[in-house]
C-alpha atoms as a PDB file:
ATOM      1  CA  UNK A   1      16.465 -12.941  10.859  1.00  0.00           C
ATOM      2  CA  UNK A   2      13.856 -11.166  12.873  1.00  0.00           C
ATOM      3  CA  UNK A   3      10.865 -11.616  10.424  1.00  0.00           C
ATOM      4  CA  UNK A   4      11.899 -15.604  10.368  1.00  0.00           C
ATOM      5  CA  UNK A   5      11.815 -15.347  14.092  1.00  0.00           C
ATOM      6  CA  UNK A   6       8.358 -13.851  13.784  1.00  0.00           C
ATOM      7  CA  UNK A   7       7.272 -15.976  12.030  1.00  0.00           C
ATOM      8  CA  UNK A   8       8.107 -19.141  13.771  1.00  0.00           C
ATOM      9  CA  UNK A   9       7.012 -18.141  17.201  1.00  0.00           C
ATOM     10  CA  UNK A  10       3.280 -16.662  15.687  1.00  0.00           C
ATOM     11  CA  UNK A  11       3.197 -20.977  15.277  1.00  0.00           C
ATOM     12  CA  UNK A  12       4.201 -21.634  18.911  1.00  0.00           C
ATOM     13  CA  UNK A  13       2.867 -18.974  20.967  1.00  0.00           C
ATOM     14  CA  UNK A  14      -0.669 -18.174  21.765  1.00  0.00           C
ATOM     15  CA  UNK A  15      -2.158 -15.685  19.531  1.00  0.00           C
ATOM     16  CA  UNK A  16      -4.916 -12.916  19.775  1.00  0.00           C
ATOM     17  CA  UNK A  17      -6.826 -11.218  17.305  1.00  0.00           C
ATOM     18  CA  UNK A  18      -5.066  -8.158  15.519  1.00  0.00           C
ATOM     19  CA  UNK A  19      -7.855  -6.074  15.331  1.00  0.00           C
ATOM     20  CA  UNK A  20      -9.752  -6.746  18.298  1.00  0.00           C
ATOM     21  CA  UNK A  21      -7.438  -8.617  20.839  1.00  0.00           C
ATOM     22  CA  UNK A  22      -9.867 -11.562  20.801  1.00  0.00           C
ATOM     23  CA  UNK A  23      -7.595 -14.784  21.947  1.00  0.00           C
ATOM     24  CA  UNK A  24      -6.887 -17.974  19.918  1.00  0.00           C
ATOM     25  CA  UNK A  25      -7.308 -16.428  16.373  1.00  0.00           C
ATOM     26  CA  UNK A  26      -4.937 -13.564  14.533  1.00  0.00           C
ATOM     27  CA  UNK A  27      -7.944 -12.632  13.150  1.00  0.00           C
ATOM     28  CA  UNK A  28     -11.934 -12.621  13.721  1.00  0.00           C
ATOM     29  CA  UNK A  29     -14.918 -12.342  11.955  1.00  0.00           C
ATOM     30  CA  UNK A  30     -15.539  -9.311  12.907  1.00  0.00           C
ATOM     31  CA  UNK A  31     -12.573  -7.246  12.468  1.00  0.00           C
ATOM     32  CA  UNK A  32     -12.111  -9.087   9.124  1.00  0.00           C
ATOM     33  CA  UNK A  33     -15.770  -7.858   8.015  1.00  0.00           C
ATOM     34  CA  UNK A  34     -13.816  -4.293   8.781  1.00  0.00           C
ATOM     35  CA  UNK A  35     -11.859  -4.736   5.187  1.00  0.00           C
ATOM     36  CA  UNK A  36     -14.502  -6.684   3.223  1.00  0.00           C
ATOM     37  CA  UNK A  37     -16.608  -3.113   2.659  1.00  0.00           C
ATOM     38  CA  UNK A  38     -17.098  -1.600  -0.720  1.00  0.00           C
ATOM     39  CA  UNK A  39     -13.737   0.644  -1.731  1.00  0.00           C
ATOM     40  CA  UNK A  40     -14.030   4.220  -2.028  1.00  0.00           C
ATOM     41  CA  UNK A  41     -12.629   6.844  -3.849  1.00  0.00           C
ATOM     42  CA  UNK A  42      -9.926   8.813  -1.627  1.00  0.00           C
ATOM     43  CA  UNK A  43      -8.834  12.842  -1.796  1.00  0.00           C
ATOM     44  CA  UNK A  44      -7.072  14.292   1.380  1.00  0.00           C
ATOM     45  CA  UNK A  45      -7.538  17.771   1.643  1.00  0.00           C
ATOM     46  CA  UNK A  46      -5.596  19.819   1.184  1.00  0.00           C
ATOM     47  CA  UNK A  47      -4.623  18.025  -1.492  1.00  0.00           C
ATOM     48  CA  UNK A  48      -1.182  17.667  -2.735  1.00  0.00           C
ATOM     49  CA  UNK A  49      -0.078  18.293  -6.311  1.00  0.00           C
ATOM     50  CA  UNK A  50       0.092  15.573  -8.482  1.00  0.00           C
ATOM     51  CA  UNK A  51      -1.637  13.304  -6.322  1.00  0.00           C
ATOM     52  CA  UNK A  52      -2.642  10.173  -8.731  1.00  0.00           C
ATOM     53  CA  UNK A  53      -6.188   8.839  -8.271  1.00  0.00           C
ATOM     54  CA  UNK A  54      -6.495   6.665  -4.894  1.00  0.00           C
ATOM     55  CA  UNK A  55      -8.882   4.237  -4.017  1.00  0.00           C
ATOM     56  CA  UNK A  56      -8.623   2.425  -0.122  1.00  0.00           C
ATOM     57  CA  UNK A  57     -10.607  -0.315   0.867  1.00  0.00           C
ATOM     58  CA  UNK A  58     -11.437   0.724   4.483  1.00  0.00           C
ATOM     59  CA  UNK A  59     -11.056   3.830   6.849  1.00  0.00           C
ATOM     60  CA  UNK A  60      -7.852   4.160   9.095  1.00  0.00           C
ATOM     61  CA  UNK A  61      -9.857   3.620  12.469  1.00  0.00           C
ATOM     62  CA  UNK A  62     -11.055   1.262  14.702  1.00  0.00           C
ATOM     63  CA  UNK A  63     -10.005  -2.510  13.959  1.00  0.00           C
ATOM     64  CA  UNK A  64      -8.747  -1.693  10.532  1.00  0.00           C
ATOM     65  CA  UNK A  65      -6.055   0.526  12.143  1.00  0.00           C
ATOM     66  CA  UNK A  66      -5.234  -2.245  14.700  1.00  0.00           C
ATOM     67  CA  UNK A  67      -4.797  -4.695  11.999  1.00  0.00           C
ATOM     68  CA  UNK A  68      -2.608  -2.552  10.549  1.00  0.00           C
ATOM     69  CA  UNK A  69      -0.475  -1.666  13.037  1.00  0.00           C
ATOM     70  CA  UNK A  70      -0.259  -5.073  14.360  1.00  0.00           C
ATOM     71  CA  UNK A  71       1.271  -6.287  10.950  1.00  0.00           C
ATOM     72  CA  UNK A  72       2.972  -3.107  10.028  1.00  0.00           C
ATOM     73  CA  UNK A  73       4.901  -2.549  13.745  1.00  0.00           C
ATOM     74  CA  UNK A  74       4.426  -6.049  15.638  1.00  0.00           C
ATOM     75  CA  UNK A  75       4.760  -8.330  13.221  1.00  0.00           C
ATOM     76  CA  UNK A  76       1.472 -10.072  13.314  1.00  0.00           C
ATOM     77  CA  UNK A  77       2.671 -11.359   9.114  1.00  0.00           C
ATOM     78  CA  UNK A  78      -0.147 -13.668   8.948  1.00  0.00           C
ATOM     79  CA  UNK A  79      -1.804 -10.786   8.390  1.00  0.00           C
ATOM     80  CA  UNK A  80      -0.838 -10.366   5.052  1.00  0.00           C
ATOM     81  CA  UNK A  81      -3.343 -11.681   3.720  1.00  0.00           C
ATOM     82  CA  UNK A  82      -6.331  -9.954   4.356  1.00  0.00           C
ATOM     83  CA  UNK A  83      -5.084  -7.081   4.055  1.00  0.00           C
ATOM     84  CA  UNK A  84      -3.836  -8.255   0.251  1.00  0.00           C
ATOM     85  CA  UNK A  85      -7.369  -8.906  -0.068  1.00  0.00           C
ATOM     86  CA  UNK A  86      -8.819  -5.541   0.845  1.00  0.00           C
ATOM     87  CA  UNK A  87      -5.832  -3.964  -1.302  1.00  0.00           C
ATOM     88  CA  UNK A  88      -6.350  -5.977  -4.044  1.00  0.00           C
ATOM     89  CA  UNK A  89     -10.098  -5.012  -4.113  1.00  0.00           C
ATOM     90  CA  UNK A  90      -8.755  -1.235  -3.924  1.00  0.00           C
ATOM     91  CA  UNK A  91      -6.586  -1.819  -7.564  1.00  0.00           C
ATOM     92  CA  UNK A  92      -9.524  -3.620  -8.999  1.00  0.00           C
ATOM     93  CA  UNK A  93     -12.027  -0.280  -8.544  1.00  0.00           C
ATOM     94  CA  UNK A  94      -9.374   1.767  -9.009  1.00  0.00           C
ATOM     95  CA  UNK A  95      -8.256   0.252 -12.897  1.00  0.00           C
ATOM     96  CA  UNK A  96     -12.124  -1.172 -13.194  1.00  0.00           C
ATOM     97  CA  UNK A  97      -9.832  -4.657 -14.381  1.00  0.00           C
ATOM     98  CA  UNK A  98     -11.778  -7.434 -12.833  1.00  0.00           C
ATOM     99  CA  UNK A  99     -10.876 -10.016 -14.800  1.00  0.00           C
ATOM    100  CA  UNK A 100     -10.653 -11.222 -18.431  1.00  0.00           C
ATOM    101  CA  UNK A 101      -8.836  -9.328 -21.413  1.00  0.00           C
ATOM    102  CA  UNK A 102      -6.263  -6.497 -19.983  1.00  0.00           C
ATOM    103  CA  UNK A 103      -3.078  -5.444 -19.737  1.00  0.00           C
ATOM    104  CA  UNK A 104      -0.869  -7.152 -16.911  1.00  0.00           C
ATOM    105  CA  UNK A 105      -1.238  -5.227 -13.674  1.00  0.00           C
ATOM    106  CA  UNK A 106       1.969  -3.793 -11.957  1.00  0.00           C
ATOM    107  CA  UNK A 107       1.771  -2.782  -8.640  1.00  0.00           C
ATOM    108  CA  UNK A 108       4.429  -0.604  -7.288  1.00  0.00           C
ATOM    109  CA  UNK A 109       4.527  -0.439  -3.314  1.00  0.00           C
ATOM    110  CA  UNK A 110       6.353   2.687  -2.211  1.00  0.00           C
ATOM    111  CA  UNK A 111       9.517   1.465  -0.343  1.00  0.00           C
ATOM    112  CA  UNK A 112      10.122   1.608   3.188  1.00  0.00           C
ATOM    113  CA  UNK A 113      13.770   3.183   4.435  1.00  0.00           C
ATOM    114  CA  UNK A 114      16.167   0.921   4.989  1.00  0.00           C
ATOM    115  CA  UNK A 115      16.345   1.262   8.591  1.00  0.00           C
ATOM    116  CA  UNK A 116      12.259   0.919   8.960  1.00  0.00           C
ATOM    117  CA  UNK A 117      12.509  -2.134   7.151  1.00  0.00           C
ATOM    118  CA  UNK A 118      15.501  -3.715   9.404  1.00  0.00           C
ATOM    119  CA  UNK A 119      13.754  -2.045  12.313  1.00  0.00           C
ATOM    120  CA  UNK A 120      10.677  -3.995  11.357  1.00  0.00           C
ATOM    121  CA  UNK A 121      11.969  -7.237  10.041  1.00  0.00           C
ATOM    122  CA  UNK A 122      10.222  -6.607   6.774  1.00  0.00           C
ATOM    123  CA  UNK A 123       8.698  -4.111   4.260  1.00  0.00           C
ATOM    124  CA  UNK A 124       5.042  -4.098   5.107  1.00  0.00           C
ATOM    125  CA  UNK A 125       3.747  -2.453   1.920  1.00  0.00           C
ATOM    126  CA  UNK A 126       5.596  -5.066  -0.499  1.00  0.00           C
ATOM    127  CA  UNK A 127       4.097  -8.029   1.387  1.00  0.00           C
ATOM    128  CA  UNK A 128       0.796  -6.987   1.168  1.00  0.00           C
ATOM    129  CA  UNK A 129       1.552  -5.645  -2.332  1.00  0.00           C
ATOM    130  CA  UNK A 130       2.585  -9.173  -3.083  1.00  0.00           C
ATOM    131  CA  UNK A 131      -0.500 -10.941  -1.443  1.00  0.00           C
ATOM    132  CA  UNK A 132      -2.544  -8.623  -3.225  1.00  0.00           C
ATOM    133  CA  UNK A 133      -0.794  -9.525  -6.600  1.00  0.00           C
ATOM    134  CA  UNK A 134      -1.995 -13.600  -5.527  1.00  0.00           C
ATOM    135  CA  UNK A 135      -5.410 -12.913  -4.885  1.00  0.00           C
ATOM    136  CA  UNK A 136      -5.577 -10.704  -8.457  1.00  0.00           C
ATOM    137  CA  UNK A 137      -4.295 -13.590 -10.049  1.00  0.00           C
ATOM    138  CA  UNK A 138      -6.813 -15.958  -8.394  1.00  0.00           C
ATOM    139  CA  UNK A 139      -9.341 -14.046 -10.041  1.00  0.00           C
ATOM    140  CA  UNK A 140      -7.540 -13.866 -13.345  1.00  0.00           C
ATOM    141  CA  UNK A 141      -6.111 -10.444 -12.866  1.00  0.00           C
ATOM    142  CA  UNK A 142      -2.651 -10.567 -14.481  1.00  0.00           C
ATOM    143  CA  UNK A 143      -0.386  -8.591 -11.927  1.00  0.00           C
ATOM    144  CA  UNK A 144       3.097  -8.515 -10.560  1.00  0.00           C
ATOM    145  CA  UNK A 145       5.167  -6.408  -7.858  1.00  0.00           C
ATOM    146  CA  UNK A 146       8.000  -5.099 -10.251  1.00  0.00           C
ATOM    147  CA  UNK A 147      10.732  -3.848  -8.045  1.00  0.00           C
ATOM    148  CA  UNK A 148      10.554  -0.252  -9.531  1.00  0.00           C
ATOM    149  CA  UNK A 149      10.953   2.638  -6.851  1.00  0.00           C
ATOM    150  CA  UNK A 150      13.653   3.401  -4.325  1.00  0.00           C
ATOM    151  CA  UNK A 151      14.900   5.767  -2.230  1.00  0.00           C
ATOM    152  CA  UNK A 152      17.431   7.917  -3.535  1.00  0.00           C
ATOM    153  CA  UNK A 153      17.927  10.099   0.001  1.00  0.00           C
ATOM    154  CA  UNK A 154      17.156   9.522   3.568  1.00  0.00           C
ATOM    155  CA  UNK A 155      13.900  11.068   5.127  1.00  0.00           C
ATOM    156  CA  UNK A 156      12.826  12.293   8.735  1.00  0.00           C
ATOM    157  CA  UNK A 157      10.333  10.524  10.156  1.00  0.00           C
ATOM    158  CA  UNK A 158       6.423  11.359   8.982  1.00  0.00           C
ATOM    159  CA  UNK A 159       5.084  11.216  12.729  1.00  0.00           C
ATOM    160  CA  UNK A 160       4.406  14.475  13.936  1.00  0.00           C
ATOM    161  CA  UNK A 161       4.090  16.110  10.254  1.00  0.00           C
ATOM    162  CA  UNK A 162       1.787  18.098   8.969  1.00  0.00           C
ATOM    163  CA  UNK A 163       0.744  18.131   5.086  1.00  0.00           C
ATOM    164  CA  UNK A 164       2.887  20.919   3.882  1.00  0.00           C
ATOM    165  CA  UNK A 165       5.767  19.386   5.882  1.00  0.00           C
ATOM    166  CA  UNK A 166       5.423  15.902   4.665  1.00  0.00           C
ATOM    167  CA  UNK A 167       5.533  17.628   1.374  1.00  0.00           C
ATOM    168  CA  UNK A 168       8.852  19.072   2.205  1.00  0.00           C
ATOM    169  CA  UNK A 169      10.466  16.265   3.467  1.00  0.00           C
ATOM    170  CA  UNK A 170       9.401  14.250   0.446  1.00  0.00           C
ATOM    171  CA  UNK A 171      10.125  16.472  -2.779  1.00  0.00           C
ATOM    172  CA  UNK A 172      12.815  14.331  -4.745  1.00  0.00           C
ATOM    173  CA  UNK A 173      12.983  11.385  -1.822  1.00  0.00           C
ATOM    174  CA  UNK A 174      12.510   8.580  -4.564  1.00  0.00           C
ATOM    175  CA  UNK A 175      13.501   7.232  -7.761  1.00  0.00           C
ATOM    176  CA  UNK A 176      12.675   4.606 -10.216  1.00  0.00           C
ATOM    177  CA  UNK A 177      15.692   2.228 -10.303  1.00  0.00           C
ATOM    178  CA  UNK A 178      17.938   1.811 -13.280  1.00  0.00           C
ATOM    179  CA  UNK A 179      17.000  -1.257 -13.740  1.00  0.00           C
ATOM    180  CA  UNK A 180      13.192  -0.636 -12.659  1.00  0.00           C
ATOM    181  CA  UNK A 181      12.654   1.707 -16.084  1.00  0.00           C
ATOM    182  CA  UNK A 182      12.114  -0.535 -18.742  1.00  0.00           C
ATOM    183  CA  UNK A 183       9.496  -2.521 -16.552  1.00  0.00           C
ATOM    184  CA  UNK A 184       7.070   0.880 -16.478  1.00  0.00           C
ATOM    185  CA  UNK A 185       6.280   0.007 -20.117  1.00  0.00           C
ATOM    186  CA  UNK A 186       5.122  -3.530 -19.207  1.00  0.00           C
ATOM    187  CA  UNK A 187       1.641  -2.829 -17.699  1.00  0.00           C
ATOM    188  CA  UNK A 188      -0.638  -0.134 -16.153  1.00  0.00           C
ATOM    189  CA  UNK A 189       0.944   1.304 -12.914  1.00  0.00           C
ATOM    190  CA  UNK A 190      -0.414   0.962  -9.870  1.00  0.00           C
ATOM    191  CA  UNK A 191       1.409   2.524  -6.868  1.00  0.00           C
ATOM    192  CA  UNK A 192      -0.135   1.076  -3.771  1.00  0.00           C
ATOM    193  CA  UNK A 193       0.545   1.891   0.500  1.00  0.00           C
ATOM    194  CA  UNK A 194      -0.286   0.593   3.356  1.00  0.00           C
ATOM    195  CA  UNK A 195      -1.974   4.015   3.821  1.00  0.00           C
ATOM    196  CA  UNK A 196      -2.902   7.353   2.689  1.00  0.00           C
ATOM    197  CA  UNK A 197      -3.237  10.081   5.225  1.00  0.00           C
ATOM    198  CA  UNK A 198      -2.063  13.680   3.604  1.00  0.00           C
ATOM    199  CA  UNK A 199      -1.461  11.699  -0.184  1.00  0.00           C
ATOM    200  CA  UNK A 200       2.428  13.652   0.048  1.00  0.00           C
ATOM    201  CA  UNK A 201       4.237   9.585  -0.484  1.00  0.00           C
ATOM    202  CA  UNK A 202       1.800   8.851  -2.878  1.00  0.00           C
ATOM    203  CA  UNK A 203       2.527  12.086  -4.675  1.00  0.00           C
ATOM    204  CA  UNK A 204       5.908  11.803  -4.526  1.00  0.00           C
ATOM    205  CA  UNK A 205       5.827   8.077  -6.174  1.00  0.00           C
ATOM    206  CA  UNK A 206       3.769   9.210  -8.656  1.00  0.00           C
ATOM    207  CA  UNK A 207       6.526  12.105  -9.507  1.00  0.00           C
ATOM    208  CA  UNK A 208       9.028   9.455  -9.543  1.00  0.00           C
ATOM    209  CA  UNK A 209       7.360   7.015 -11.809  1.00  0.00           C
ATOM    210  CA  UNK A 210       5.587   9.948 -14.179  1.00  0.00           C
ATOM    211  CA  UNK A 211       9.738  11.430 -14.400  1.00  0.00           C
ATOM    212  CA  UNK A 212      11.066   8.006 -15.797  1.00  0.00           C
ATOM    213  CA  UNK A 213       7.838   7.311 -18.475  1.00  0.00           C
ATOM    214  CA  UNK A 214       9.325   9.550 -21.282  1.00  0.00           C
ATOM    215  CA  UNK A 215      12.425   7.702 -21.491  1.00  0.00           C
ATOM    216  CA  UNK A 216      10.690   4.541 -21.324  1.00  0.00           C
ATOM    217  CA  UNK A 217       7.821   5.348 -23.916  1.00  0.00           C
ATOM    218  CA  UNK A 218       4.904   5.082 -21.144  1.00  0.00           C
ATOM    219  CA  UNK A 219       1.830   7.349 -21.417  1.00  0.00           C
ATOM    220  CA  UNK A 220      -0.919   6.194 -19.243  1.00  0.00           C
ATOM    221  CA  UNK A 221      -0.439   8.201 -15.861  1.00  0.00           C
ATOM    222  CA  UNK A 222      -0.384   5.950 -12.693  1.00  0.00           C
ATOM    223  CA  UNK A 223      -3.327   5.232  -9.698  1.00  0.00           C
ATOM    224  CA  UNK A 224      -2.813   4.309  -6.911  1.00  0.00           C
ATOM    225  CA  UNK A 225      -4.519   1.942  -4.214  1.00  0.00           C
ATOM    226  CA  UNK A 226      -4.402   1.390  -0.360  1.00  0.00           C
ATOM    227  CA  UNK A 227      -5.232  -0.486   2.534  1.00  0.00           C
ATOM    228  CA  UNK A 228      -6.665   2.579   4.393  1.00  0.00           C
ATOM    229  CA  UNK A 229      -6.805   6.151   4.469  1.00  0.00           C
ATOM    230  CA  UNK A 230      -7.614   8.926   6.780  1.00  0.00           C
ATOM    231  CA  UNK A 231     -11.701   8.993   7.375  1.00  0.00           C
ATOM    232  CA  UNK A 232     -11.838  12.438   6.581  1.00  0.00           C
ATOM    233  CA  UNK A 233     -10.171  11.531   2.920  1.00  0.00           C
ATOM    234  CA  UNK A 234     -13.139   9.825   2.042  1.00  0.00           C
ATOM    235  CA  UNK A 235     -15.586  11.634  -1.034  1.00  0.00           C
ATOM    236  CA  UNK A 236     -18.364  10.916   1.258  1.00  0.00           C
ATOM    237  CA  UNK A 237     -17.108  12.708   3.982  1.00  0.00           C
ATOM    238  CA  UNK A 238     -16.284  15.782   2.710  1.00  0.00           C
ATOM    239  CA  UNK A 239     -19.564  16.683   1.496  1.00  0.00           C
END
């Protein structure tokens, strides 16, 4: 109900730019030239074990953390979008699959809790994992959102954490679903976030997803793709 009602009054009432705060447009030029930049390869340090390979579009500051926020916490879902966009220009340098002959494309958001997802009125990583699925396919990128992971205990909440804590509170959070198995062999994997900032959700996903390939007859080890991630996590600044 409360991501409907989002929805319909983003139609009614005046809106401002999510990135920016400029009025009469969710989103400007500007800010949107924020997740149109060239995306990078991504390694927090330090970095967690079994961390896949990670490619984000843009760095967590600034407008691009606005934007996020705004769609992630305040449901600004026209959003979506964009950010799809930027995401879906993460998976394409992370698999080098821009087009053409390839195997389909399965991107696997990590799940939201189910009480930040009724909190929030939605699951922000699966929408933009799905509008990042469209815009692959508009550039004829076979991909999909396979509904593959889930949590298989409750977690505290990552504000506040530090690396080797968020590490903690993670080991053995998530699961691929019964019923999510057999899908694994369908594609190359591509676990994709919102954002990275210590890599310990991404890790964790990849765990999950590397735990259920035996049984499934998978071999190709997943990589991952985000919005954002921590400036610091970028290759060019840690040199």
């Amino acid at each position: 109900m409360r991501g409907w009602w989002r929805e319909i009054t983003g139609l009614v009432l005046p809106v401002a730019c999510g990135g920016c705060g400029r009025p009469r447009t969710e989103l400007c030029a500007e800010c949107a030239a924020e997740l149109a930049g060239e995306p990078s390869r991504v390694r927090p340090a330090p970095e967690p074990d079994g961390l896949p390979v990670v490619y984000a579009a843009a760095a967590y500051e600034n407008a691009v953390r606005a934007l996020l926020l705004a769609h992630k916490e305040r449901g600004a879902l026209g959003l979506a979008g964009v950010l799809g966009g930027a995401l879906a220009g993460a998976v394409r340098a992370v698999t080098g699959h821009f087009g053409g002959e390839g195997p389909p494309l399965l991107l696997v958001p990590v799940p939201s809790s189910r009480a930040a997802t009724a909190a929030r009125g939605h699951d922000p990583a699966r929408r933009i994992a799905f509008a990042a699925a469209a815009d692959l396919r508009r550039g004829s990128v076979p991909a999909r959102v396979p509904a593959v992971l889930r949590q298989r205990r409750a977690v505290a909440d990552q504000a506040g954490l530090g690396a080797r804590e968020r590490r903690r509170n993670l080991a053995g959070a998530l699961e691929v679903a019964p019923r999510g198995g057999p899908l694994l062999g369908g594609g190359r994997v591509v676990l994709v976030d919102d954002l990275l900032t210590t890599g310990a959700t991404l890790a964790e996903a990849a765990r999950a997803v590397r735990a259920a390939w035996p049984a499934e007859g998978g071999s190709a080890d997943p990589v991952a793709a985000v919005v954002s991630a921590s400036p610091s996590a970028f290759e060019i600044n840690r040199k």
